[in-house]
N, C-alpha and C. Protein backbone atom coordinates (compact mmCIF):
# COMPACT_ATOMS: atom_id res chain seq x y z
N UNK A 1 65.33 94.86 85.54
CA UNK A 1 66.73 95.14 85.89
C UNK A 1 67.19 94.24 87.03
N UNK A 2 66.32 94.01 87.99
CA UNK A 2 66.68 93.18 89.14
C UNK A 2 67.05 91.46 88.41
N UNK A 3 67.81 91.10 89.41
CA UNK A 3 68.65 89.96 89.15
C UNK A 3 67.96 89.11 90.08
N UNK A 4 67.34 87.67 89.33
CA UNK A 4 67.18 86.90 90.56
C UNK A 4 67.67 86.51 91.66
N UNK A 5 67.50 86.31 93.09
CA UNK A 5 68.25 86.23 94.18
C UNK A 5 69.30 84.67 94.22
N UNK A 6 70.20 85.26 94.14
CA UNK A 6 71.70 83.86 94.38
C UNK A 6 71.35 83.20 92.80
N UNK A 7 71.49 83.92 91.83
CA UNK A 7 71.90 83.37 90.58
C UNK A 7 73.43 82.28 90.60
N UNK A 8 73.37 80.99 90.08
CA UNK A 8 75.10 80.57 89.83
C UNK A 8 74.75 80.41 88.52
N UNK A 9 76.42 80.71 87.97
CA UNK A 9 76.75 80.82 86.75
C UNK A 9 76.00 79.31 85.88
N UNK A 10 75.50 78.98 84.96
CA UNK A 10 75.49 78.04 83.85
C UNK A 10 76.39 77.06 83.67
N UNK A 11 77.97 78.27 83.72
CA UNK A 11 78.98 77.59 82.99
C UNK A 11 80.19 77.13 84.29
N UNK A 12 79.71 77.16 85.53
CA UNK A 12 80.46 76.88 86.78
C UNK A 12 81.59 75.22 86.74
N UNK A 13 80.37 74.29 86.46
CA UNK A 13 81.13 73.11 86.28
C UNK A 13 82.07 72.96 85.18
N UNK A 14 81.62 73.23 84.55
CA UNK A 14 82.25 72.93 82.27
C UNK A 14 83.60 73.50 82.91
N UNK A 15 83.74 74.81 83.60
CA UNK A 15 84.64 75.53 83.86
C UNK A 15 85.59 75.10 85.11
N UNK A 16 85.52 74.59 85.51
CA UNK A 16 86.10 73.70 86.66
C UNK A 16 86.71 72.71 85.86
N UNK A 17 85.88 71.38 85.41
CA UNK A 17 86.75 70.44 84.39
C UNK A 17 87.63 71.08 83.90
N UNK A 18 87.69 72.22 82.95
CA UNK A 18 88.65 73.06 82.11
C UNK A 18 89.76 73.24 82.63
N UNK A 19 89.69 74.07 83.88
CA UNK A 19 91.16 74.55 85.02
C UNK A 19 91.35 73.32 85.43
N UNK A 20 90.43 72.44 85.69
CA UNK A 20 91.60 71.44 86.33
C UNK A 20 92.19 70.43 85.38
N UNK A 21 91.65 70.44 84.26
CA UNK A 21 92.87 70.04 83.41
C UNK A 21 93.75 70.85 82.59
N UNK A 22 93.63 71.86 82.93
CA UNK A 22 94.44 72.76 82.00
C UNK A 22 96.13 73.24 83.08
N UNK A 23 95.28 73.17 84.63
CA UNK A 23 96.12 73.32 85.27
C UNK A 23 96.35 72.79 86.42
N UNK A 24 97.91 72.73 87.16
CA UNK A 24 98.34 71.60 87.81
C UNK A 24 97.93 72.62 89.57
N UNK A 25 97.42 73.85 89.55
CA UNK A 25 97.03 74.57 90.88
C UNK A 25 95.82 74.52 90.91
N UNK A 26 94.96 74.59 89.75
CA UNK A 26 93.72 74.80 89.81
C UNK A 26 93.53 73.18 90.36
N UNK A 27 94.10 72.09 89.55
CA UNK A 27 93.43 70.67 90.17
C UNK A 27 93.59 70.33 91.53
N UNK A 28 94.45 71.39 92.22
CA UNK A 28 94.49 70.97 93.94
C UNK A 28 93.60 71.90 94.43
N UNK A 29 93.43 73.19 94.03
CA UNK A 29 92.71 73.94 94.73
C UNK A 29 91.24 73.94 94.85
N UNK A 30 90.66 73.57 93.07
CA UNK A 30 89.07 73.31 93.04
C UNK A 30 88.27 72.51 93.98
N UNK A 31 89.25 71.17 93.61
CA UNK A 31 87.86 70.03 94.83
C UNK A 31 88.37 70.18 96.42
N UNK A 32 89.05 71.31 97.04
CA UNK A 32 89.08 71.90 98.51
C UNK A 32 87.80 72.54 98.56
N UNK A 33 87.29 72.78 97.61
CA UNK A 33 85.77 74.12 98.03
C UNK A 33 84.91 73.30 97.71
N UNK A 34 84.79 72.32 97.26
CA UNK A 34 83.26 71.82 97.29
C UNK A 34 82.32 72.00 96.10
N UNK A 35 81.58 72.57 96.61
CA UNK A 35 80.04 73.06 96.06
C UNK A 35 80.00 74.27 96.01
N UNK A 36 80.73 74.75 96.46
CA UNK A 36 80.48 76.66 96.66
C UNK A 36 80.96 77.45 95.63
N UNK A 37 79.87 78.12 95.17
CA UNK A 37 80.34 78.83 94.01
C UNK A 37 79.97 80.09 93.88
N UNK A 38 79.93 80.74 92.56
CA UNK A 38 79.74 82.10 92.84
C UNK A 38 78.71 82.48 92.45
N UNK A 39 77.88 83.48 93.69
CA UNK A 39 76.42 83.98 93.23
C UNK A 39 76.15 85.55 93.38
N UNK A 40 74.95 85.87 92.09
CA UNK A 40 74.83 86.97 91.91
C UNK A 40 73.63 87.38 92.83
N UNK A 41 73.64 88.89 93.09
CA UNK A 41 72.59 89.05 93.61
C UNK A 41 72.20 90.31 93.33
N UNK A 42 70.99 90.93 93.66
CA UNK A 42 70.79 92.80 93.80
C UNK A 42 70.50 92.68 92.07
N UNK A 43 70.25 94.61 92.21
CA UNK A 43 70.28 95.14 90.57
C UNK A 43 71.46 95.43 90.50
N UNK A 44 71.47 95.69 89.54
CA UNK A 44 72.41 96.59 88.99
C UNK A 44 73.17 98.19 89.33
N UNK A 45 71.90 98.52 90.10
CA UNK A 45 72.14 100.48 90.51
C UNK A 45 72.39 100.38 91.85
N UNK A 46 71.48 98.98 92.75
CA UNK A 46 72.20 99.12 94.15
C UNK A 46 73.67 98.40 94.27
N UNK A 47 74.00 97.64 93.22
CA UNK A 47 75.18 96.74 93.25
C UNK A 47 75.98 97.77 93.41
N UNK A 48 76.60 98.82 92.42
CA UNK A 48 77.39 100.16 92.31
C UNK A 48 77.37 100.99 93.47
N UNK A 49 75.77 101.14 93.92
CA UNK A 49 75.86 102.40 94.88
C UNK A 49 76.49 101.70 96.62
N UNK A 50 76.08 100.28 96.11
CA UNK A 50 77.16 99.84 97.48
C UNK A 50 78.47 99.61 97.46
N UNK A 51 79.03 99.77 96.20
CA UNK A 51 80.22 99.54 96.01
C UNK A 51 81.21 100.73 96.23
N UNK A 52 80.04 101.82 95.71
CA UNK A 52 80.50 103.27 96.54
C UNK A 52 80.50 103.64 97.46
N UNK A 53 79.40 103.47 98.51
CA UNK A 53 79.39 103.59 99.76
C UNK A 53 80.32 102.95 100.77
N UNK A 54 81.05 101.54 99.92
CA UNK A 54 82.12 100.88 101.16
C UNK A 54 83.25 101.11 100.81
N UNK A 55 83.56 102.33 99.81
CA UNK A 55 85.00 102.41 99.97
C UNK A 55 85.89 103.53 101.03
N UNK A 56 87.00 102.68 101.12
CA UNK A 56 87.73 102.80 102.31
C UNK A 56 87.28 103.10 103.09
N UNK A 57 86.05 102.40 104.10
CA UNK A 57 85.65 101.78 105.02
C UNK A 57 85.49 100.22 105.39
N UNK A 58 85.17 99.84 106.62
CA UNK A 58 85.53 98.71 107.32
C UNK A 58 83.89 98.30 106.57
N UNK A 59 84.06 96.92 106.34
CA UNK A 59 82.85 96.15 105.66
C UNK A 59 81.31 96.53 107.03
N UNK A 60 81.97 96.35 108.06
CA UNK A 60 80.85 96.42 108.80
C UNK A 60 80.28 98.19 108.93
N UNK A 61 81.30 99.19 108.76
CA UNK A 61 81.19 100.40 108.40
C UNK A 61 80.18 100.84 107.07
N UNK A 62 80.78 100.09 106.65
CA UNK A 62 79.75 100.06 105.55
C UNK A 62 78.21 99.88 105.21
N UNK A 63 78.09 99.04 106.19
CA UNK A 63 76.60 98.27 106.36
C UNK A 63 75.89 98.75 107.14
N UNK A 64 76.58 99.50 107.84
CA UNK A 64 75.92 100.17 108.94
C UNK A 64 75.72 101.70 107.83
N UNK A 65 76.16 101.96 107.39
CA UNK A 65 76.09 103.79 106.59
C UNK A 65 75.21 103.34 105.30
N UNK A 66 74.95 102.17 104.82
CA UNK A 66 74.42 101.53 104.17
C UNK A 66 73.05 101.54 104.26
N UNK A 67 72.69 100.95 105.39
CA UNK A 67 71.67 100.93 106.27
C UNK A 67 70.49 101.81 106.43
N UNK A 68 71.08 103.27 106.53
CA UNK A 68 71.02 104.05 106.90
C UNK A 68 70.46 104.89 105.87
N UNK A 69 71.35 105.10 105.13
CA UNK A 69 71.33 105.17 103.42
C UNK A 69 69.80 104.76 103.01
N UNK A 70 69.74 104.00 102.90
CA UNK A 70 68.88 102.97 102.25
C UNK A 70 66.94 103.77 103.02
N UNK A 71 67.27 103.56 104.31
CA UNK A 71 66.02 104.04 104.68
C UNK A 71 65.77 105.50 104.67
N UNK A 72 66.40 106.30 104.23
CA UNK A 72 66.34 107.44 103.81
C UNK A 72 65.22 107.42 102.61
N UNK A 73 64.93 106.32 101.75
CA UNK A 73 63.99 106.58 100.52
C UNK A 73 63.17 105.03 100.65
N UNK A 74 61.75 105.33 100.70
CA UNK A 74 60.69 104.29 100.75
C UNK A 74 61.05 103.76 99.37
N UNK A 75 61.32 103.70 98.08
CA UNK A 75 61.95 103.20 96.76
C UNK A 75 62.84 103.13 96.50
N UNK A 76 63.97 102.36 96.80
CA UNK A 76 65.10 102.65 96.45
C UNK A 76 65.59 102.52 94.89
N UNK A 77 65.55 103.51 93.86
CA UNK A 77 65.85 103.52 92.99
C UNK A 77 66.38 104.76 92.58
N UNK A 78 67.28 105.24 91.23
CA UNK A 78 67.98 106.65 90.88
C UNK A 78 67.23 107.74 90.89
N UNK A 79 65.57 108.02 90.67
CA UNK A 79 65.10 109.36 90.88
C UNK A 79 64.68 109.44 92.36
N UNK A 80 64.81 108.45 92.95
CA UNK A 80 64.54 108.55 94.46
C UNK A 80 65.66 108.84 95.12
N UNK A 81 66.58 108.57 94.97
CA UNK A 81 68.13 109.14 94.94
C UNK A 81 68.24 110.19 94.53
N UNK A 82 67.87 111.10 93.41
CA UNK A 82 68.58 112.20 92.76
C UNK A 82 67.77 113.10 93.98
N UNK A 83 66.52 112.95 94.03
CA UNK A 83 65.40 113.36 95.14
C UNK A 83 66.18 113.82 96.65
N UNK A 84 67.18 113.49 97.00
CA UNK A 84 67.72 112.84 98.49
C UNK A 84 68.22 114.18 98.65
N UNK A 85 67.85 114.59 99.90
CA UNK A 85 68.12 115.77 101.00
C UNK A 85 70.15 115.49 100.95
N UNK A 86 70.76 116.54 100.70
CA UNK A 86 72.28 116.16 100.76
C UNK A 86 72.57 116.25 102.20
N UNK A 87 72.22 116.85 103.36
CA UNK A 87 72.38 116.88 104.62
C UNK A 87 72.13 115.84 105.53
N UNK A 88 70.71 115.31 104.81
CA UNK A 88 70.56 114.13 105.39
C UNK A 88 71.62 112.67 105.13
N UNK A 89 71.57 113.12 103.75
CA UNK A 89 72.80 111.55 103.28
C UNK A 89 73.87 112.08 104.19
N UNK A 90 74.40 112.90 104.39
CA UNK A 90 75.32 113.08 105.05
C UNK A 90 75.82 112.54 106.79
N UNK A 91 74.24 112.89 107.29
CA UNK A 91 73.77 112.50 108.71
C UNK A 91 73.73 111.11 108.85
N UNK A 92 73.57 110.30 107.22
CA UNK A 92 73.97 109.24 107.19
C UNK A 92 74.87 107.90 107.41
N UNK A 93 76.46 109.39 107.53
CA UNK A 93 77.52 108.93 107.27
C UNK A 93 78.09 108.72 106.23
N UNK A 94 77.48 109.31 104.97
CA UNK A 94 78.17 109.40 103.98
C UNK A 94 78.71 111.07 103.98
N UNK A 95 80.49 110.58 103.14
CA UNK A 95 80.96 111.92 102.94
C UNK A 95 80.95 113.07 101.98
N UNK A 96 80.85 113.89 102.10
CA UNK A 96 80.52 115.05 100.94
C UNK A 96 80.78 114.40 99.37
N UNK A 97 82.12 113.74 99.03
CA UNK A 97 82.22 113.35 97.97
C UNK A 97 81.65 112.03 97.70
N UNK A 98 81.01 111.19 98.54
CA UNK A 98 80.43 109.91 98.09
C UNK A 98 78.94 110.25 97.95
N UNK A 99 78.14 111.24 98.68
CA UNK A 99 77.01 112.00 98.21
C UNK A 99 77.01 112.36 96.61
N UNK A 100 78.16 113.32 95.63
CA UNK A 100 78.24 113.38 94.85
C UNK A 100 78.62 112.06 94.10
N UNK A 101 79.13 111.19 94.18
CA UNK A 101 79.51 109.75 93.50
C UNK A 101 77.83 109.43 93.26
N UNK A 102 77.43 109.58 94.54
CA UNK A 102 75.76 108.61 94.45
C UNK A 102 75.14 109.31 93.51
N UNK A 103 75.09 110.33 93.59
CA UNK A 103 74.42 111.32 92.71
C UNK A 103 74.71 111.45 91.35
N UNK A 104 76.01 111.25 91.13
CA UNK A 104 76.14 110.49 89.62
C UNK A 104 75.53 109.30 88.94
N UNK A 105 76.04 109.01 90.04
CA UNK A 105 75.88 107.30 89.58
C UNK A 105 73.78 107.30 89.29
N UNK A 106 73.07 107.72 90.45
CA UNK A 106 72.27 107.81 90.08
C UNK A 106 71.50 108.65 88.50
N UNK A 107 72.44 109.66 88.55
CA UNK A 107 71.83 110.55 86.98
C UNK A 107 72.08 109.32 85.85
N UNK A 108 73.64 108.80 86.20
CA UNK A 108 73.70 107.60 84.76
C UNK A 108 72.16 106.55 84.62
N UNK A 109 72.46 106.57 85.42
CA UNK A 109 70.46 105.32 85.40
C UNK A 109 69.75 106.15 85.41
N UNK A 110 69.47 107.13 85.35
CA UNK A 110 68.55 107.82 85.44
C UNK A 110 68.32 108.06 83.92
N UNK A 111 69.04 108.62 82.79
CA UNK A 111 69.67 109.53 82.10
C UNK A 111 69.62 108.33 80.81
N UNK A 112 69.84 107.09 81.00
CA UNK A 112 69.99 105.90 80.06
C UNK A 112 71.46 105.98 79.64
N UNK A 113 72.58 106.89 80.28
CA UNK A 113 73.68 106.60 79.84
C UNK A 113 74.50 105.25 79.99
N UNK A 114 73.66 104.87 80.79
CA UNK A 114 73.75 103.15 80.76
C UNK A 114 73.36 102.55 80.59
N UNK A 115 74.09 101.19 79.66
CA UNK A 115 72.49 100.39 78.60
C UNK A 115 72.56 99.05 79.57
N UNK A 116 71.88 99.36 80.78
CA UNK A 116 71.90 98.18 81.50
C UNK A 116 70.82 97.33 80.76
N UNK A 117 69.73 96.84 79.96
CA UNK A 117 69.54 96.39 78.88
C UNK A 117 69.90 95.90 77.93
N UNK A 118 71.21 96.37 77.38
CA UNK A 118 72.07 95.76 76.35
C UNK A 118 72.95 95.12 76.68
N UNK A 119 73.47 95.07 78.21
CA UNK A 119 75.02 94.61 78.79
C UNK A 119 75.13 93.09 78.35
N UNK A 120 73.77 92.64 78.25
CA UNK A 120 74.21 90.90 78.06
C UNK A 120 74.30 90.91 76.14
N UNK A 121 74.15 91.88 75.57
CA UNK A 121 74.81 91.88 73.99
C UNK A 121 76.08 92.14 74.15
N UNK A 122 76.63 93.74 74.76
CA UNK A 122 78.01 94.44 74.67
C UNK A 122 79.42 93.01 75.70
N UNK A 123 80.17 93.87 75.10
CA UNK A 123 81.31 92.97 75.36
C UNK A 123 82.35 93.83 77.06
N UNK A 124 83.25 92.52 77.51
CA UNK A 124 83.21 93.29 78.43
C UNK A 124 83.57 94.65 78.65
N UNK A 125 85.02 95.04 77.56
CA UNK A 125 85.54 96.09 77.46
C UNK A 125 84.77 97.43 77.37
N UNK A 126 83.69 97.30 76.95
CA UNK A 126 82.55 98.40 76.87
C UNK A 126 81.91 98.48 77.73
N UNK A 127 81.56 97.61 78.94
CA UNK A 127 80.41 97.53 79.57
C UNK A 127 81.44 98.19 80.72
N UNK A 128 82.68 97.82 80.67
CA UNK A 128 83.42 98.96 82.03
C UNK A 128 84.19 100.39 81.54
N UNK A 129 84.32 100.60 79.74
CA UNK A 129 84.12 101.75 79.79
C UNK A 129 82.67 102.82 80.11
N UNK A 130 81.15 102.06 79.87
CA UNK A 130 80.57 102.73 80.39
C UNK A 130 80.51 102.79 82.00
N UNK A 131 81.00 102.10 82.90
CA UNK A 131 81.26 101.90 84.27
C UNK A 131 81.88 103.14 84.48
N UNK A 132 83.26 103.05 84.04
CA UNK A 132 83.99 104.24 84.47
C UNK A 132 83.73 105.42 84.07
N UNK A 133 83.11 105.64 83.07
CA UNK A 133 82.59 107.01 83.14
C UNK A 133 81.75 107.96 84.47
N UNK A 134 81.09 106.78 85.21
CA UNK A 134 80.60 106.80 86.48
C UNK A 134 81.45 107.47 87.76
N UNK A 135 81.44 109.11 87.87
CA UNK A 135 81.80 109.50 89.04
C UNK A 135 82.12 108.40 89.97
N UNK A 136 83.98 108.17 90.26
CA UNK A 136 84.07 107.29 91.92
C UNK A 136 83.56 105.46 91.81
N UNK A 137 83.63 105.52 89.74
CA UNK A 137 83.74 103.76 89.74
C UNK A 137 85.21 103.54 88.58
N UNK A 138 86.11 102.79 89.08
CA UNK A 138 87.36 102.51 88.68
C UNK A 138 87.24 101.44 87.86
N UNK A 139 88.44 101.10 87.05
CA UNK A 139 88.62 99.53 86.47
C UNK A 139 88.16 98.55 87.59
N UNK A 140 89.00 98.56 88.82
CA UNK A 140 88.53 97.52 89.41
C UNK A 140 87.28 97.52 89.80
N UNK A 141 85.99 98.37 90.33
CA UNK A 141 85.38 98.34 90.84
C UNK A 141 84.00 97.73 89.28
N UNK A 142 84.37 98.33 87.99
CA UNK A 142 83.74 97.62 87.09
C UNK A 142 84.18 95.98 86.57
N UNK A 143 85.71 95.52 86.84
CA UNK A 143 85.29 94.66 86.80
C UNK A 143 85.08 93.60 87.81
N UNK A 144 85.25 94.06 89.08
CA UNK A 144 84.26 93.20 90.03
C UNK A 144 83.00 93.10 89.73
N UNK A 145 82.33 94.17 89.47
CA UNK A 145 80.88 94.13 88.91
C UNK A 145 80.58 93.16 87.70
N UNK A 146 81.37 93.18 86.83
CA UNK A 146 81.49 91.87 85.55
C UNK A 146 81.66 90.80 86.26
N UNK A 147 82.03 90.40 87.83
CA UNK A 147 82.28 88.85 87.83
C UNK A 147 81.43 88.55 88.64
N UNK A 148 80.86 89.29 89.59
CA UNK A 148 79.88 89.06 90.85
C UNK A 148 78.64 89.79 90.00
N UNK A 149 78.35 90.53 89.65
CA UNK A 149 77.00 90.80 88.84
C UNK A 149 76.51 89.78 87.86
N UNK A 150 76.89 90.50 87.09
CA UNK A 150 77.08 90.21 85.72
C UNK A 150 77.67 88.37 85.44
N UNK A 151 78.38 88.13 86.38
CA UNK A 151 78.92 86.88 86.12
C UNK A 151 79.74 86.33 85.02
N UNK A 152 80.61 87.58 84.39
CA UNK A 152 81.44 86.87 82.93
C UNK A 152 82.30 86.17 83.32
N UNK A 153 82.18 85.65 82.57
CA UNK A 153 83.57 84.26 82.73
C UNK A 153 84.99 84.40 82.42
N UNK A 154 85.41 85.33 82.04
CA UNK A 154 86.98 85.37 81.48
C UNK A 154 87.42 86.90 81.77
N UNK A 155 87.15 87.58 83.21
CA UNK A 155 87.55 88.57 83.50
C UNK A 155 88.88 88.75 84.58
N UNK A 156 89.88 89.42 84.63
CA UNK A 156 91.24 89.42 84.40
C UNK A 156 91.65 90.36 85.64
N UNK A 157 91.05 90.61 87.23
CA UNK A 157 91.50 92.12 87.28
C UNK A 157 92.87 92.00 88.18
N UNK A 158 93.48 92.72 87.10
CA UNK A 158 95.40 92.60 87.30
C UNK A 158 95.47 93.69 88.41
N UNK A 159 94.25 94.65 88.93
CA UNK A 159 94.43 95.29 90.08
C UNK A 159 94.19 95.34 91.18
N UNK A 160 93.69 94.02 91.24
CA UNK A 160 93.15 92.71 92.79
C UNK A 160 94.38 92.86 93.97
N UNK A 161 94.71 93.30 94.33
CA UNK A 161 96.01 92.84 95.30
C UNK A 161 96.12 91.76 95.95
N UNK A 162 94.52 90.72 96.18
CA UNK A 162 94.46 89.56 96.74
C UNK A 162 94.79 88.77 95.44
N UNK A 163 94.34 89.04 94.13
CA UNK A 163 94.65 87.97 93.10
C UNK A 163 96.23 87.85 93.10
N UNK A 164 96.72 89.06 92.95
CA UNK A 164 97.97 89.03 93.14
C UNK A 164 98.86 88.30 93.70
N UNK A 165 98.57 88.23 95.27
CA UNK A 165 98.82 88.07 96.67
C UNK A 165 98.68 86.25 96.10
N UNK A 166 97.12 85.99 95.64
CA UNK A 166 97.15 85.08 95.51
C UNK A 166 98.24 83.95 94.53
N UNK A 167 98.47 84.54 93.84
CA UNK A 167 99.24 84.00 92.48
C UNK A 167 100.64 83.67 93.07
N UNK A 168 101.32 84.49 94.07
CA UNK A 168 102.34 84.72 94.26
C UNK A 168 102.46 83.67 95.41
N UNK A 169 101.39 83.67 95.89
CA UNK A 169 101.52 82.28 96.81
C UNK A 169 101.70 80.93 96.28
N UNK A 170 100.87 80.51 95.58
CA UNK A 170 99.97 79.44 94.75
C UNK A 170 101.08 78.90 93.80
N UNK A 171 101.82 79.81 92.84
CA UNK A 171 102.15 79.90 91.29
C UNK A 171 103.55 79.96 91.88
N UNK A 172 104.32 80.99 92.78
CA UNK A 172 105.48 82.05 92.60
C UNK A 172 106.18 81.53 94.04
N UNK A 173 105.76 80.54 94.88
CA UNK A 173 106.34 80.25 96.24
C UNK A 173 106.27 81.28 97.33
N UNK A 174 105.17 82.22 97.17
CA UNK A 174 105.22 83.67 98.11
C UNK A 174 106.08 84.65 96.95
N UNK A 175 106.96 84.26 96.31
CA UNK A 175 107.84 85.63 95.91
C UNK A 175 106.66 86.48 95.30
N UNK A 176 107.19 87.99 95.55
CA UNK A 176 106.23 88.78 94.51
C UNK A 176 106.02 88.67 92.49
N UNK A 177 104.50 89.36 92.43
CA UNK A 177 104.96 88.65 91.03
C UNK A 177 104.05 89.97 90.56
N UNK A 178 104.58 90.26 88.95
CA UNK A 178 104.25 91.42 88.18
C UNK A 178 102.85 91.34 87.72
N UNK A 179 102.67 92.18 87.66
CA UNK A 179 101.25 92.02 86.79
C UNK A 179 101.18 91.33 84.77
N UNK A 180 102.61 91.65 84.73
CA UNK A 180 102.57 90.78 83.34
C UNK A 180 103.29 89.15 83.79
N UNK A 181 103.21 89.00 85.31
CA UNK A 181 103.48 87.38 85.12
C UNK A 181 101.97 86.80 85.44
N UNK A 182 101.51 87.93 85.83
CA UNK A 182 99.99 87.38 86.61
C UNK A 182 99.16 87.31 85.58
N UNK A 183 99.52 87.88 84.42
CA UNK A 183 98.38 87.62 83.05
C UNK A 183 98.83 86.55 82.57
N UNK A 184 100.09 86.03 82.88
CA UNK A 184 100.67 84.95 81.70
C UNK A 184 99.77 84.12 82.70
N UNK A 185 100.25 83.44 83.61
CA UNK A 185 99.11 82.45 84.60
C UNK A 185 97.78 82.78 84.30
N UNK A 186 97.20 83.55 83.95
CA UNK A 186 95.63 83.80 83.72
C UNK A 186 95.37 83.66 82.23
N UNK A 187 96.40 83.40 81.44
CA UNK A 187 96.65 83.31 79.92
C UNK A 187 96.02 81.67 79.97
N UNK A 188 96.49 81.18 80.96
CA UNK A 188 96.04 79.32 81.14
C UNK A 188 95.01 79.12 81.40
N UNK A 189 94.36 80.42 81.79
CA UNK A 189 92.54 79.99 82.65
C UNK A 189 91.95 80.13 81.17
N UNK A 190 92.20 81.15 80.35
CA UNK A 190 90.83 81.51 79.73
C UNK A 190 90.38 80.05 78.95
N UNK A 191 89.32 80.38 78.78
CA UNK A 191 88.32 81.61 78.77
C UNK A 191 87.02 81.85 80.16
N UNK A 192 87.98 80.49 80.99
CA UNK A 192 87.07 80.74 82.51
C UNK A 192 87.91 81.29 83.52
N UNK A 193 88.56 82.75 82.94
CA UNK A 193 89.64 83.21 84.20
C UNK A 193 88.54 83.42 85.06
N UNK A 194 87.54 84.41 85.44
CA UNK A 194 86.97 84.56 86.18
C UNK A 194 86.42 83.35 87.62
N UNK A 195 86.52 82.30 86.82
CA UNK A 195 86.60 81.41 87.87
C UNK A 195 87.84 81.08 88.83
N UNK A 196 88.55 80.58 88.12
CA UNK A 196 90.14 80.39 88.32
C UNK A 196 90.23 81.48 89.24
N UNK A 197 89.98 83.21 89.14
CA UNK A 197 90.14 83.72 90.34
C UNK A 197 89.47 84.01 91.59
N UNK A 198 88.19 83.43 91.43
CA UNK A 198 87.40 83.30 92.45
C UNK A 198 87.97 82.01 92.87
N UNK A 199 88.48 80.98 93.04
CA UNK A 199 89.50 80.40 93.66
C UNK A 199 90.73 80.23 93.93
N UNK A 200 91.27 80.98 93.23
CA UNK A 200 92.42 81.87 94.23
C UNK A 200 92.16 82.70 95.07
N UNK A 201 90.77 83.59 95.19
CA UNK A 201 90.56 84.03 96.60
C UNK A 201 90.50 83.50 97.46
N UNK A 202 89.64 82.20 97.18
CA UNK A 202 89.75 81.19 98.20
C UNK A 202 90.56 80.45 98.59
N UNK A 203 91.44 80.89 98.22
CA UNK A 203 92.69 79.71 98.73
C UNK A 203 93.07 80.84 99.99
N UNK A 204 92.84 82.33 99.71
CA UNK A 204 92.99 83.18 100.97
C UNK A 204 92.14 83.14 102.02
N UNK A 205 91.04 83.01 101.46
CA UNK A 205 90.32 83.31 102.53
C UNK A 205 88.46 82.02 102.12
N UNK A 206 88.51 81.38 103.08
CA UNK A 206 88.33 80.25 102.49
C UNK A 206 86.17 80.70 102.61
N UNK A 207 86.38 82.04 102.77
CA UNK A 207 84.67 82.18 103.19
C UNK A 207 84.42 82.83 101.89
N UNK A 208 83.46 82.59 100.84
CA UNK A 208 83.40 83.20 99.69
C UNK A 208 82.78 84.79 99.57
N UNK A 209 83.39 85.10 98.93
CA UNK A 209 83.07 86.48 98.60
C UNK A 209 81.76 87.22 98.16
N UNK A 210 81.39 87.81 99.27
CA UNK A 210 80.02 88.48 98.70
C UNK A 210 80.40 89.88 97.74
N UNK A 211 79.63 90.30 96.64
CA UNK A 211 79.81 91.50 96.09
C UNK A 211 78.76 92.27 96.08
């Protein structure tokens, strides 16, 4: 299940040539970053359970309750989790309802309701309906997991507020822009949107995104 450490995509370059001839933002924005691209890391069950643990908290909030978290179990894996004292996760700094999130999330791996095994057959639309079935994991939070995990190439999430943010800068002169103008612009990336918006993050924020 574990993912080798700082995986990059296969298809990083092929996909770069593509946007920058396909498009007249992508060819200014790509060769500003260099070499830096996007890498996977972790499994699969800690990828999620940190994705639960940092919401709506401060990143460094996170890492610190994280932390904490974590040394609570000499294995960190879902029956070592299901195992976990709820008072203690708590003493952790986690809150009553992200205790229960973990605790889901752990029964799904636990349980095989997730074919983390099959994900590189299934397509993406399936691989984040089984996501969301996951107590406290959303569209967005599965398909961040499809682009920083998993690494697919043509993932779309119209509920980014930075992609957004980004588009509207980049594409729109700052004006705001809809989520059906933000698919038509992402209509030009495929089938390497996923790239295309990992550099529009960077056009925000020029330090790349860990997931």
């Amino acid at each position: 299940m574990a993912v080798v450490s700082e995986v990059v995509p296969a298809y990083w370059d092929e996909a770069c040539k593509h946007l920058v001839k396909r498009d007249r933002v992508m060819k200014k924005l790509i060769p500003q970053f260099g070499e830096a691209r996007l890498q996977s890391r972790g499994d699969a069950f800690a990828t999620l359970a940190r994705s639960i643990v940092g919401q709506q908290i401060s990143v460094k909030a996170a890492q610190s309750v994280w932390n904490k978290w974590v040394a609570l179990t000499p294995k960190f894996q879902p029956a070592a989790v299901l195992a976990l004292d709820v008072e203690a996760q708590r003493a952790a700094g986690l809150s009553a309802r992200k205790v229960e999130y973990l605790r889901d999330l752990a029964e799904h791996f636990a349980s095989g309701q997730v074919h983390v095994r099959q994900w590189a057959q299934m397509d993406d639309e399936a691989i984040i309906e089984e996501l969301v079935a996951i107590r406290g994991i959303g569209r967005w939070t599965a398909e961040m997991f499809l682009i920083f995990h998993l690494m697919r190439p043509n993932v779309m999430p119209l509920d980014d507020v930075g992609l957004l943010k980004g588009i509207s800068l980049n594409y729109f002169s700052g004006e705001p822009v809809s989520r059906a103008e933000a698919r038509e612009v992402g209509d030009a990336w495929a089938p390497y949107r996923s790239v295309a918006v990992w550099y529009i993050w960077r056009s925000l924020d020029p330090l790349p995104v860990d997931y």
